[in-house]
N, C-alpha and C. Protein backbone atom coordinates (compact mmCIF):
# COMPACT_ATOMS: atom_id res chain seq x y z
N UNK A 1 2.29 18.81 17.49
CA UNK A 1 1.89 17.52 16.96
C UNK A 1 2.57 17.29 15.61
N UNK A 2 3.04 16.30 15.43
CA UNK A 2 3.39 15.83 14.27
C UNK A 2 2.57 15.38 13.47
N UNK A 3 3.08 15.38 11.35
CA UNK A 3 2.59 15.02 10.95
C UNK A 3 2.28 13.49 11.10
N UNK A 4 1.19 13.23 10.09
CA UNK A 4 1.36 11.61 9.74
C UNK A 4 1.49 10.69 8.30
N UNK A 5 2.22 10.12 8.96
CA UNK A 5 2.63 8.71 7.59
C UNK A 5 1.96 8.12 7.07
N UNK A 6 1.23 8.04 5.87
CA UNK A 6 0.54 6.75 5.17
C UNK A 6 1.60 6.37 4.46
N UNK A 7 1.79 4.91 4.39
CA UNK A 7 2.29 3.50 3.53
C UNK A 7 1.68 3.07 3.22
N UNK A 8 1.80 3.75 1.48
CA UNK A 8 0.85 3.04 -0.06
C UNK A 8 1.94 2.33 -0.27
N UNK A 9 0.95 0.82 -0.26
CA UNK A 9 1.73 -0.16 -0.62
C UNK A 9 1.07 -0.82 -1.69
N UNK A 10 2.06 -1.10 -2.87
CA UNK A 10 1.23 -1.81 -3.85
C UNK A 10 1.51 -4.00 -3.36
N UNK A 11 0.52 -4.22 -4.08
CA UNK A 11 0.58 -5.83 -3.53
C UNK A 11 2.02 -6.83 -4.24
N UNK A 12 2.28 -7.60 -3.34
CA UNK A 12 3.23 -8.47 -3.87
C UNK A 12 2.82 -9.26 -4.93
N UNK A 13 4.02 -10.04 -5.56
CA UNK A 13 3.99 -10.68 -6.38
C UNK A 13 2.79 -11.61 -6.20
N UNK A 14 2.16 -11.64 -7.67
CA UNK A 14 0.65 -12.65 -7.32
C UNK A 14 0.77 -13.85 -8.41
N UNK A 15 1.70 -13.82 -9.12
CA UNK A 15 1.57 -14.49 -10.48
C UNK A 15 0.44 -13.92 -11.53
N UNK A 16 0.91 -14.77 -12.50
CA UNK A 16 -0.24 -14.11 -13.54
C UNK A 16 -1.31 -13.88 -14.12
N UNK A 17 -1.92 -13.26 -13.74
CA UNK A 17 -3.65 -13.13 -13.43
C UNK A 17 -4.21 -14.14 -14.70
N UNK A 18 -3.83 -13.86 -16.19
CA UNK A 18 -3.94 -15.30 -16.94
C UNK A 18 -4.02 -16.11 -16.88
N UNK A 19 -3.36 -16.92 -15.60
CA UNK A 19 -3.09 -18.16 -15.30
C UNK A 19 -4.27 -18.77 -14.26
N UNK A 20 -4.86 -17.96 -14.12
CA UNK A 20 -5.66 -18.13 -12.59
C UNK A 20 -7.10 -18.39 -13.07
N UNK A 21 -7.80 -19.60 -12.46
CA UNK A 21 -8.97 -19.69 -13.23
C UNK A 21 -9.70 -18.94 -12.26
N UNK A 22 -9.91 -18.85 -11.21
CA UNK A 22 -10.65 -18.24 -10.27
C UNK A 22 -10.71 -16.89 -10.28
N UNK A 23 -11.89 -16.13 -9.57
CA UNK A 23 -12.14 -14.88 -9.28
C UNK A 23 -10.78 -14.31 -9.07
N UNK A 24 -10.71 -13.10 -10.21
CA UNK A 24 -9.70 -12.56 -9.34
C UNK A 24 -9.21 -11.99 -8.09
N UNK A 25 -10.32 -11.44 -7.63
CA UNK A 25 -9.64 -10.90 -6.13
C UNK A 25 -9.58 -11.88 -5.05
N UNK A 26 -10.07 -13.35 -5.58
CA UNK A 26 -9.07 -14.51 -4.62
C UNK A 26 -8.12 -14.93 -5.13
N UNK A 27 -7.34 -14.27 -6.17
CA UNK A 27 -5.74 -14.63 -6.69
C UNK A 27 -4.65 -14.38 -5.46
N UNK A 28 -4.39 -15.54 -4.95
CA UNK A 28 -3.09 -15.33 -3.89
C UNK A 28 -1.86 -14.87 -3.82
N UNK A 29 -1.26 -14.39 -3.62
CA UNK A 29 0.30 -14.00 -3.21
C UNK A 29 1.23 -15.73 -3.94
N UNK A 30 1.78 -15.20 -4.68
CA UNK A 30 2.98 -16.25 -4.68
C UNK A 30 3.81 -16.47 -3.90
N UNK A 31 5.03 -17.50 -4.58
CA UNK A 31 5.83 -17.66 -3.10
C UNK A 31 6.68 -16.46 -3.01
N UNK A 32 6.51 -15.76 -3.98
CA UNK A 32 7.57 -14.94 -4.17
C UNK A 32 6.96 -13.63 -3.70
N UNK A 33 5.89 -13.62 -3.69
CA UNK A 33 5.00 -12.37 -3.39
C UNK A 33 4.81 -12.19 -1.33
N UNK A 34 4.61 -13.53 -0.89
CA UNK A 34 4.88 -13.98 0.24
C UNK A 34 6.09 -13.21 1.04
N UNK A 35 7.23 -13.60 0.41
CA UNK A 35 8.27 -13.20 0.60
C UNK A 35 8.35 -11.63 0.96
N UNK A 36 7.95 -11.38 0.09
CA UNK A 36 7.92 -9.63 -0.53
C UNK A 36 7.35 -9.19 1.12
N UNK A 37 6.02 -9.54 1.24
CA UNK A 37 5.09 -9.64 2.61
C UNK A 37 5.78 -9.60 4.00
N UNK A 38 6.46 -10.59 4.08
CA UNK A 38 7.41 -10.53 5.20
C UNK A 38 7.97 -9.38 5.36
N UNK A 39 9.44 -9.48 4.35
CA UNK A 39 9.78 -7.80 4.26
C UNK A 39 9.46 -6.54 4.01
N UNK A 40 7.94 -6.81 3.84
CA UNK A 40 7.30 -5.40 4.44
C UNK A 40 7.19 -5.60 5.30
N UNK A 41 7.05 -6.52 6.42
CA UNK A 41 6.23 -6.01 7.70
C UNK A 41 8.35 -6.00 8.44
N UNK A 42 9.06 -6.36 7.76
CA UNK A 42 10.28 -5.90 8.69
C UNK A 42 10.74 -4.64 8.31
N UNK A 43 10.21 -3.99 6.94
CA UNK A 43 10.48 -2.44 6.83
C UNK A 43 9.81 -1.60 7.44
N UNK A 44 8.59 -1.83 7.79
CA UNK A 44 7.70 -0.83 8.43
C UNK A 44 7.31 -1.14 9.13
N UNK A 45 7.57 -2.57 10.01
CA UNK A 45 6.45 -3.12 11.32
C UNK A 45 7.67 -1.73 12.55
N UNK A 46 8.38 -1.35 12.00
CA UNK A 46 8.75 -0.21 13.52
C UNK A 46 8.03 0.52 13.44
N UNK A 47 7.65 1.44 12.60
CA UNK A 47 7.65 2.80 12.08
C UNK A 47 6.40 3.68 12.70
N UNK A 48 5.69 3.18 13.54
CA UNK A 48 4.27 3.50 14.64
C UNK A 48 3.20 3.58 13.89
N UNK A 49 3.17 2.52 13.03
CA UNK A 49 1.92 2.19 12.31
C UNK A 49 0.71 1.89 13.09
N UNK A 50 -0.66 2.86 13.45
CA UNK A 50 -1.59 2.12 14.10
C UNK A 50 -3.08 1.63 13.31
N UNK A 51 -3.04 1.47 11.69
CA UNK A 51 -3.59 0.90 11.03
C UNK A 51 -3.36 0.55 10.22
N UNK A 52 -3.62 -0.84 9.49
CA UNK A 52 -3.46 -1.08 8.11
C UNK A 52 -4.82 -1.79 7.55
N UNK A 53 -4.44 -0.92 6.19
CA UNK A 53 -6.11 -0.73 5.61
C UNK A 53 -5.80 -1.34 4.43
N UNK A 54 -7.29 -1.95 4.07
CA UNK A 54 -6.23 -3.11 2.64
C UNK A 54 -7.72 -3.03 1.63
N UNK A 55 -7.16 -3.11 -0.01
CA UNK A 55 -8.01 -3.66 -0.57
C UNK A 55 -8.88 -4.67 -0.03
N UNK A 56 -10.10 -5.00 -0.44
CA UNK A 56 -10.60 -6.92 -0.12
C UNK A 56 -9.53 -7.33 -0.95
N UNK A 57 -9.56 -7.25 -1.94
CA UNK A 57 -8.56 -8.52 -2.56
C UNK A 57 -7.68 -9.12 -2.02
N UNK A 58 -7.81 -10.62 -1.98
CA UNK A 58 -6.62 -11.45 -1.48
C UNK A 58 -5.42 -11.11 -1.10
N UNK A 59 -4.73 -10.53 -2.66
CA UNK A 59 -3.18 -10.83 -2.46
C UNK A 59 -3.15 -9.49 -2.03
N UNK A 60 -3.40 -8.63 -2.00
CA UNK A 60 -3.65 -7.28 -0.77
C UNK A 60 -3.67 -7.82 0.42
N UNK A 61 -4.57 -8.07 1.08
CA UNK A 61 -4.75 -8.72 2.22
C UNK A 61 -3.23 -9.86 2.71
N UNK A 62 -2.96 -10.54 1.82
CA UNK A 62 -1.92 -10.94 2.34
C UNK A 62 -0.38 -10.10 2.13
N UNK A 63 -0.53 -9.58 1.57
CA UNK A 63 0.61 -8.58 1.46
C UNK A 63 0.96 -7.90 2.57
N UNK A 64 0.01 -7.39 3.59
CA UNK A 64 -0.37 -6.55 4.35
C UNK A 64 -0.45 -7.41 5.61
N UNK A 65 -0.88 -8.13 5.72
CA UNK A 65 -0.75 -9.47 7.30
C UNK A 65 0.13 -10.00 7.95
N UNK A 66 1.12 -10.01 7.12
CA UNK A 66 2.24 -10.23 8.50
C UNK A 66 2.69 -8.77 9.63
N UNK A 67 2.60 -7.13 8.53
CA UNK A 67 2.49 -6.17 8.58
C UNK A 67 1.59 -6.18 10.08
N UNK A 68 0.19 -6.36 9.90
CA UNK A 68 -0.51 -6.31 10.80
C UNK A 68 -0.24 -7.45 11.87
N UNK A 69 0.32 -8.11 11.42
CA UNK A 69 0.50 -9.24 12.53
C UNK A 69 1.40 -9.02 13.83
N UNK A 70 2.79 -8.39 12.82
CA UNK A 70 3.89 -7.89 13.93
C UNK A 70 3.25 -6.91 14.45
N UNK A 71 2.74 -5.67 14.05
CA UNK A 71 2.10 -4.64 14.93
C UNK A 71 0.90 -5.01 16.39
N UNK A 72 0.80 -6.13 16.18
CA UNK A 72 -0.45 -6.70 16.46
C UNK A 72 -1.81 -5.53 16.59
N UNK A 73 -2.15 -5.58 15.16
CA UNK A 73 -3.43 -4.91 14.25
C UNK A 73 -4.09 -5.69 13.32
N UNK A 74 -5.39 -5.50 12.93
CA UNK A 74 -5.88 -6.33 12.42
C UNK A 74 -6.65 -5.43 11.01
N UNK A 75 -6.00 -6.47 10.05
CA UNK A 75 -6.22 -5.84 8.35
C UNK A 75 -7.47 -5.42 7.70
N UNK A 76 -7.95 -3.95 7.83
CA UNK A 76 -9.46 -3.37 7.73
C UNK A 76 -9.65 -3.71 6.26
N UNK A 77 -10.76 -4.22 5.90
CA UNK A 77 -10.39 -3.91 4.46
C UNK A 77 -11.75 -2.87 3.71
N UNK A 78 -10.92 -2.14 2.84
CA UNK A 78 -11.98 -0.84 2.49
C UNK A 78 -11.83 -1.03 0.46
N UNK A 79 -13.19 -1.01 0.31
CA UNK A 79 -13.59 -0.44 -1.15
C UNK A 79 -12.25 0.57 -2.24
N UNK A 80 -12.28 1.64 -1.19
CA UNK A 80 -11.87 2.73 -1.71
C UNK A 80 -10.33 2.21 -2.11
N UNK A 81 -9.80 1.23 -2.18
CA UNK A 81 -8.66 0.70 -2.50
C UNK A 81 -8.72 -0.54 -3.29
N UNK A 82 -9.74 -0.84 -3.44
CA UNK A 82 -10.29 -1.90 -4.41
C UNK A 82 -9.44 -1.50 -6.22
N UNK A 83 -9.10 -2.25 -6.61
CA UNK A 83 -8.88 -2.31 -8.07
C UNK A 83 -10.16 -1.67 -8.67
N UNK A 84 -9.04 -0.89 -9.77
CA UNK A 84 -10.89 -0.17 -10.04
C UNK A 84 -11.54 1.10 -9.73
N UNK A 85 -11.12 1.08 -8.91
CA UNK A 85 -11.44 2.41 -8.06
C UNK A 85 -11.46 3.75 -8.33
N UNK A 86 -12.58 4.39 -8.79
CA UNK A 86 -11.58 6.42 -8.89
C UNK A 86 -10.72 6.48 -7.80
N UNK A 87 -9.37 7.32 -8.57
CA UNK A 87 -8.73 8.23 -7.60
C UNK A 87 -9.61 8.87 -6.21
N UNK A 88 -10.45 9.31 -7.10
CA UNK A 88 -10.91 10.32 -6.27
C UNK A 88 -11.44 9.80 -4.66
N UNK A 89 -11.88 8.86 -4.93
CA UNK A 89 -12.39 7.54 -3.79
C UNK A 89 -11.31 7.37 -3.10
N UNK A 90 -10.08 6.98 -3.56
CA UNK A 90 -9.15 6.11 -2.96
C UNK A 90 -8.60 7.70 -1.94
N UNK A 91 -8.25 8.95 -2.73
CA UNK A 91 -8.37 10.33 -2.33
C UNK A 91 -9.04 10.49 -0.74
N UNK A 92 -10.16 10.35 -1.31
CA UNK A 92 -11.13 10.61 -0.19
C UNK A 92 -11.02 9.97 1.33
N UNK A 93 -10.51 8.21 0.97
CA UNK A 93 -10.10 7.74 1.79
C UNK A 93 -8.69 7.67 2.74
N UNK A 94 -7.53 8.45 2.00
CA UNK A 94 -6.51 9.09 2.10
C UNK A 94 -6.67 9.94 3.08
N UNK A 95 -7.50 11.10 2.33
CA UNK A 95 -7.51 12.02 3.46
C UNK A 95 -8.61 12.28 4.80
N UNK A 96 -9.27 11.25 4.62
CA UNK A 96 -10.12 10.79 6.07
C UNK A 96 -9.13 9.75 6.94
N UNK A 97 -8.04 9.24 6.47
CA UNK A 97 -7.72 8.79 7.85
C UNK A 97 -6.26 9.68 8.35
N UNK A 98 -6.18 10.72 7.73
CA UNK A 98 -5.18 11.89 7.74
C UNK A 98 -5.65 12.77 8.69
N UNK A 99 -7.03 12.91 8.29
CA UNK A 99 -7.74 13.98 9.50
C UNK A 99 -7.89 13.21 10.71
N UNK A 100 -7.80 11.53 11.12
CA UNK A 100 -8.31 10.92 11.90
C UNK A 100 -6.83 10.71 13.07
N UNK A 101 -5.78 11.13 11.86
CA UNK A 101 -4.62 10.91 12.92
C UNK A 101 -3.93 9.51 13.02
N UNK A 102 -3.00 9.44 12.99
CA UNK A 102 -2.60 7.89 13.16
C UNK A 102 -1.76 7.37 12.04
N UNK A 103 -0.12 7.41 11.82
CA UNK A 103 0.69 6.64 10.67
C UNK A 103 -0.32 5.49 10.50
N UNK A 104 -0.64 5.10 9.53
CA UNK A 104 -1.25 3.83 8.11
C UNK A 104 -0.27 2.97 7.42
N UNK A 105 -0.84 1.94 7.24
CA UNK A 105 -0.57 1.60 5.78
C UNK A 105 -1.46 1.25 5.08
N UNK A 106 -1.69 1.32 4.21
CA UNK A 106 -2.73 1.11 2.54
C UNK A 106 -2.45 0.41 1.76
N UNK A 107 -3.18 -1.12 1.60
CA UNK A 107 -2.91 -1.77 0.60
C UNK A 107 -3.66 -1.74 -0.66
N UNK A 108 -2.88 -1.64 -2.30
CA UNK A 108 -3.53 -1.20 -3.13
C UNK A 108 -3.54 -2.10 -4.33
N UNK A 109 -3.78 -1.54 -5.73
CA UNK A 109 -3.24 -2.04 -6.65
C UNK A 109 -2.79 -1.17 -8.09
N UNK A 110 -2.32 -1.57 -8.77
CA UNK A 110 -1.03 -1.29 -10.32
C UNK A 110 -1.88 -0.10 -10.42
N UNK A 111 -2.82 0.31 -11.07
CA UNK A 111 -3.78 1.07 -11.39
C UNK A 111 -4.53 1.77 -10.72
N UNK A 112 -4.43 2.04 -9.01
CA UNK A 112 -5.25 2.71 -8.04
C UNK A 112 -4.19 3.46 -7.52
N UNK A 113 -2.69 3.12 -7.13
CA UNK A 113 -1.63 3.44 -6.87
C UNK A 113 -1.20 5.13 -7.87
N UNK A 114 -1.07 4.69 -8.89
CA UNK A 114 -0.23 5.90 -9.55
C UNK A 114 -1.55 7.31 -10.17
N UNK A 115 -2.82 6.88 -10.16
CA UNK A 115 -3.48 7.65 -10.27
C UNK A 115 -3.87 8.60 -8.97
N UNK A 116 -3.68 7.69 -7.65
CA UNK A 116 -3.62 8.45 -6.66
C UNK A 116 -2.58 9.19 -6.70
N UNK A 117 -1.38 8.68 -6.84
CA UNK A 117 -0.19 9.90 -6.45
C UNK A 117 -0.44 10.86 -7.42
N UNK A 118 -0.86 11.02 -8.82
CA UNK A 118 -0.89 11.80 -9.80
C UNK A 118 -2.07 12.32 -9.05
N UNK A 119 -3.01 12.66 -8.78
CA UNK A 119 -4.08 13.50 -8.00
C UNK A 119 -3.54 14.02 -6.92
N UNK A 120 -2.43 13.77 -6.10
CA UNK A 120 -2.08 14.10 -5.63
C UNK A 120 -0.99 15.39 -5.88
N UNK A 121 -0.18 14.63 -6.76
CA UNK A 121 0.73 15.65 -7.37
C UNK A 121 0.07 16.86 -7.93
N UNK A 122 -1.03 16.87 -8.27
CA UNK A 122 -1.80 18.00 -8.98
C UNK A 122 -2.33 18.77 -7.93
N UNK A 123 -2.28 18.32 -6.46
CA UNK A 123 -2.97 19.23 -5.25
C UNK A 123 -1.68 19.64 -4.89
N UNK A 124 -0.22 19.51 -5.26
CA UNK A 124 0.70 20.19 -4.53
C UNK A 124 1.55 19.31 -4.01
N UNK A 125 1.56 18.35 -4.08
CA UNK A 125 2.67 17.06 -3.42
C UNK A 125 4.08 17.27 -4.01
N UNK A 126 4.68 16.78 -3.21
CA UNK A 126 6.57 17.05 -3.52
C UNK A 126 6.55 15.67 -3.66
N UNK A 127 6.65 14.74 -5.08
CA UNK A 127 7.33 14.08 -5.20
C UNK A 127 8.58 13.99 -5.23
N UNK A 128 9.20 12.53 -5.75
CA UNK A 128 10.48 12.04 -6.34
C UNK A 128 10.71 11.92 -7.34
N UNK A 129 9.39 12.26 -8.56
CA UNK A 129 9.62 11.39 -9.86
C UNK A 129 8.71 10.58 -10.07
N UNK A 130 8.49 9.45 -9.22
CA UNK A 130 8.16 7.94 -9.31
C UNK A 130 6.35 8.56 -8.69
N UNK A 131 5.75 7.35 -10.11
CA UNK A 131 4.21 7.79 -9.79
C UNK A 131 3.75 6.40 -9.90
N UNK A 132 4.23 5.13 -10.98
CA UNK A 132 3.72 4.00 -10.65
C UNK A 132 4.80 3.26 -9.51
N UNK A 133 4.71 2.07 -9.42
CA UNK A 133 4.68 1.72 -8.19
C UNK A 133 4.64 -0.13 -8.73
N UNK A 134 5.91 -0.86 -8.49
CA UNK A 134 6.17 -2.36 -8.86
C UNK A 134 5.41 -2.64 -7.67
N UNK A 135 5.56 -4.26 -8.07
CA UNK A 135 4.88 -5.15 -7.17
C UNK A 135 5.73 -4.93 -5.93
N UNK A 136 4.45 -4.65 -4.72
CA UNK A 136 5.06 -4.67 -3.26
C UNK A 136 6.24 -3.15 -2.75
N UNK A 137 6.11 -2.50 -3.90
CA UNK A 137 6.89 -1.22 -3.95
C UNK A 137 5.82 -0.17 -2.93
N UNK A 138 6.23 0.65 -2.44
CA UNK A 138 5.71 1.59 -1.81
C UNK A 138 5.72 2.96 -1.71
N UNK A 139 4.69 3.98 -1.57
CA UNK A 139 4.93 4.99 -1.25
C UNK A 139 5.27 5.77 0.07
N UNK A 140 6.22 6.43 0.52
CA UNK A 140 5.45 7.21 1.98
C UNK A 140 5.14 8.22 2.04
N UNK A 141 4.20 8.48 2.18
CA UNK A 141 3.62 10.13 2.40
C UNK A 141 3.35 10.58 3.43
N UNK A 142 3.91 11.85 3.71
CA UNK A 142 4.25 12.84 4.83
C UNK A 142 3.12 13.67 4.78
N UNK A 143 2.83 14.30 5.90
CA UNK A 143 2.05 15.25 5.76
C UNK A 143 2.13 16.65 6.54
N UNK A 144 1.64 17.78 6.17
CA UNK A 144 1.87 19.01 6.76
C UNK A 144 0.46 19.30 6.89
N UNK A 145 0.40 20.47 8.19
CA UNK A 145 -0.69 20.93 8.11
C UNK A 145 -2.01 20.30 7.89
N UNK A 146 -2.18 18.27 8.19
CA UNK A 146 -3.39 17.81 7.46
C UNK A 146 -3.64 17.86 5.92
N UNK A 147 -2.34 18.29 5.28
CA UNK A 147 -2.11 17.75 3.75
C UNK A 147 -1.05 16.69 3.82
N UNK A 148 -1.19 15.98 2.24
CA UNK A 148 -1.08 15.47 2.19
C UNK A 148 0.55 16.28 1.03
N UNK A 149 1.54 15.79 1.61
CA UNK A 149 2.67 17.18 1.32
C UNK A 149 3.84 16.42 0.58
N UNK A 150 4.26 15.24 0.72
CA UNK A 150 5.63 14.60 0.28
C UNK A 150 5.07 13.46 0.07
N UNK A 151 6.45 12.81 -1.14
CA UNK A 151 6.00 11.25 -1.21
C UNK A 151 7.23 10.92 -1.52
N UNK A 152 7.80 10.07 -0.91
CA UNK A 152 9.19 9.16 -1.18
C UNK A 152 8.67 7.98 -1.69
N UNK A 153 9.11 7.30 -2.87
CA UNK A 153 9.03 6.26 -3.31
C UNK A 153 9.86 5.16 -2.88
N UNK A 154 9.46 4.05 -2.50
CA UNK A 154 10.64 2.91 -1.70
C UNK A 154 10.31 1.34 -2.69
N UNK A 155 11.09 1.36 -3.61
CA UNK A 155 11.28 -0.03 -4.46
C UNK A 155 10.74 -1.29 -3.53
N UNK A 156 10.12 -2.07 -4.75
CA UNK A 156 10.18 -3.63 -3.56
C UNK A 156 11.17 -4.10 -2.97
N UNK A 157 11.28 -4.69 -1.68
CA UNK A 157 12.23 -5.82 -1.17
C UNK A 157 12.60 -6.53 -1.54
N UNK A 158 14.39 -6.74 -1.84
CA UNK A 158 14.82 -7.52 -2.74
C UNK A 158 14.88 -8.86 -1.93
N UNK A 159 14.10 -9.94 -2.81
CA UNK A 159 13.75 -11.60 -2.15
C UNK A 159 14.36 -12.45 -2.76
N UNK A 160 15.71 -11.95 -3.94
CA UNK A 160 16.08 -13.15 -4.35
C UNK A 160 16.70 -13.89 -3.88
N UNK A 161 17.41 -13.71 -2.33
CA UNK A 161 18.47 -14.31 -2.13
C UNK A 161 17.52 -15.48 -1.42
N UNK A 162 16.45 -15.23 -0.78
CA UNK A 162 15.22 -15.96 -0.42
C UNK A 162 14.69 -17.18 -1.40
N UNK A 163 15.17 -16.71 -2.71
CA UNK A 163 14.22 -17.61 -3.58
C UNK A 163 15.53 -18.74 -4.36
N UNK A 164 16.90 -18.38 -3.70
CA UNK A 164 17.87 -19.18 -4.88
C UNK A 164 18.25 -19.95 -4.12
């Protein structure tokens, strides 16, 4: 049996939370963040993803939906990836769907992202270097043995040619 893949994905471009009079976790995806969205789900809609698990927050959720759309899967959304969050939570939820089997993806945010990989790195992970994580940037993590063992870092999708 092979290992499995989680894709920590941080959320696309949302604009600037300053700007937004509303609750934040109904702050939407920009157009540019949109964009970003698409080309995730054409980087990883091959890759035998059979869940994607998302913050509630909005621009999570949409970050992550076209993702689920091409797979045809439908976007769980869990706490433990909520902004905010202990590591240790987001951890916990990591490695319960590791034991459950099944490549993921995980939608997150700025501040839930790099504290996970750093908890991670401290249990033994082979990074690259890279522990935070730009808008719509991603991690992939490999796993051995039901650990959680490697992490390649994969930059956001470049959308400018989309936006000029």
């Amino acid at each position: 049996m092979s290992g499995v893949t989680l894709y920590l994905i941080r959320h696309g471009h949302a604009g600037n939370k300053h700007n937004w009079s509303g609750p934040d976790e109904l702050r939407p995806l920009s157009t540019k963040g949109r964009a970003q969205a698409e080309r995730i789900a054409d980087q990883f809609g091959h890759d035998g993803i059979t869940r994607v698990i998302s913050s509630p927050a909005l621009r999570c959720r949409q970050t992550v939906e076209p993702l689920a759309e091409q797979l045809n899967l439908k976007v769980e959304d869990d706490d433990a990836l909520a902004e905010g969050t202990p590591a240790r939570r987001a951890l916990e939820l990591l490695l319960g769907v590791v034991a459950e089997g099944g490549d993921a993806a995980l939608c997150s945010h700025g501040d839930v992202i790099p504290a996970l990989v750093q908890a991670l790195e401290a249990d033994g992970l082979a990074g690259d270097g890279h522990t935070a994580s730009a808008k719509a940037g991603a991690f992939i993590l490999d796993t051995e043995d039901g650990r959680i063992s490697h992490a390649l870092y994969v930059p956001p999708p470049d959308v400018r040619a989309l936006n000029g």
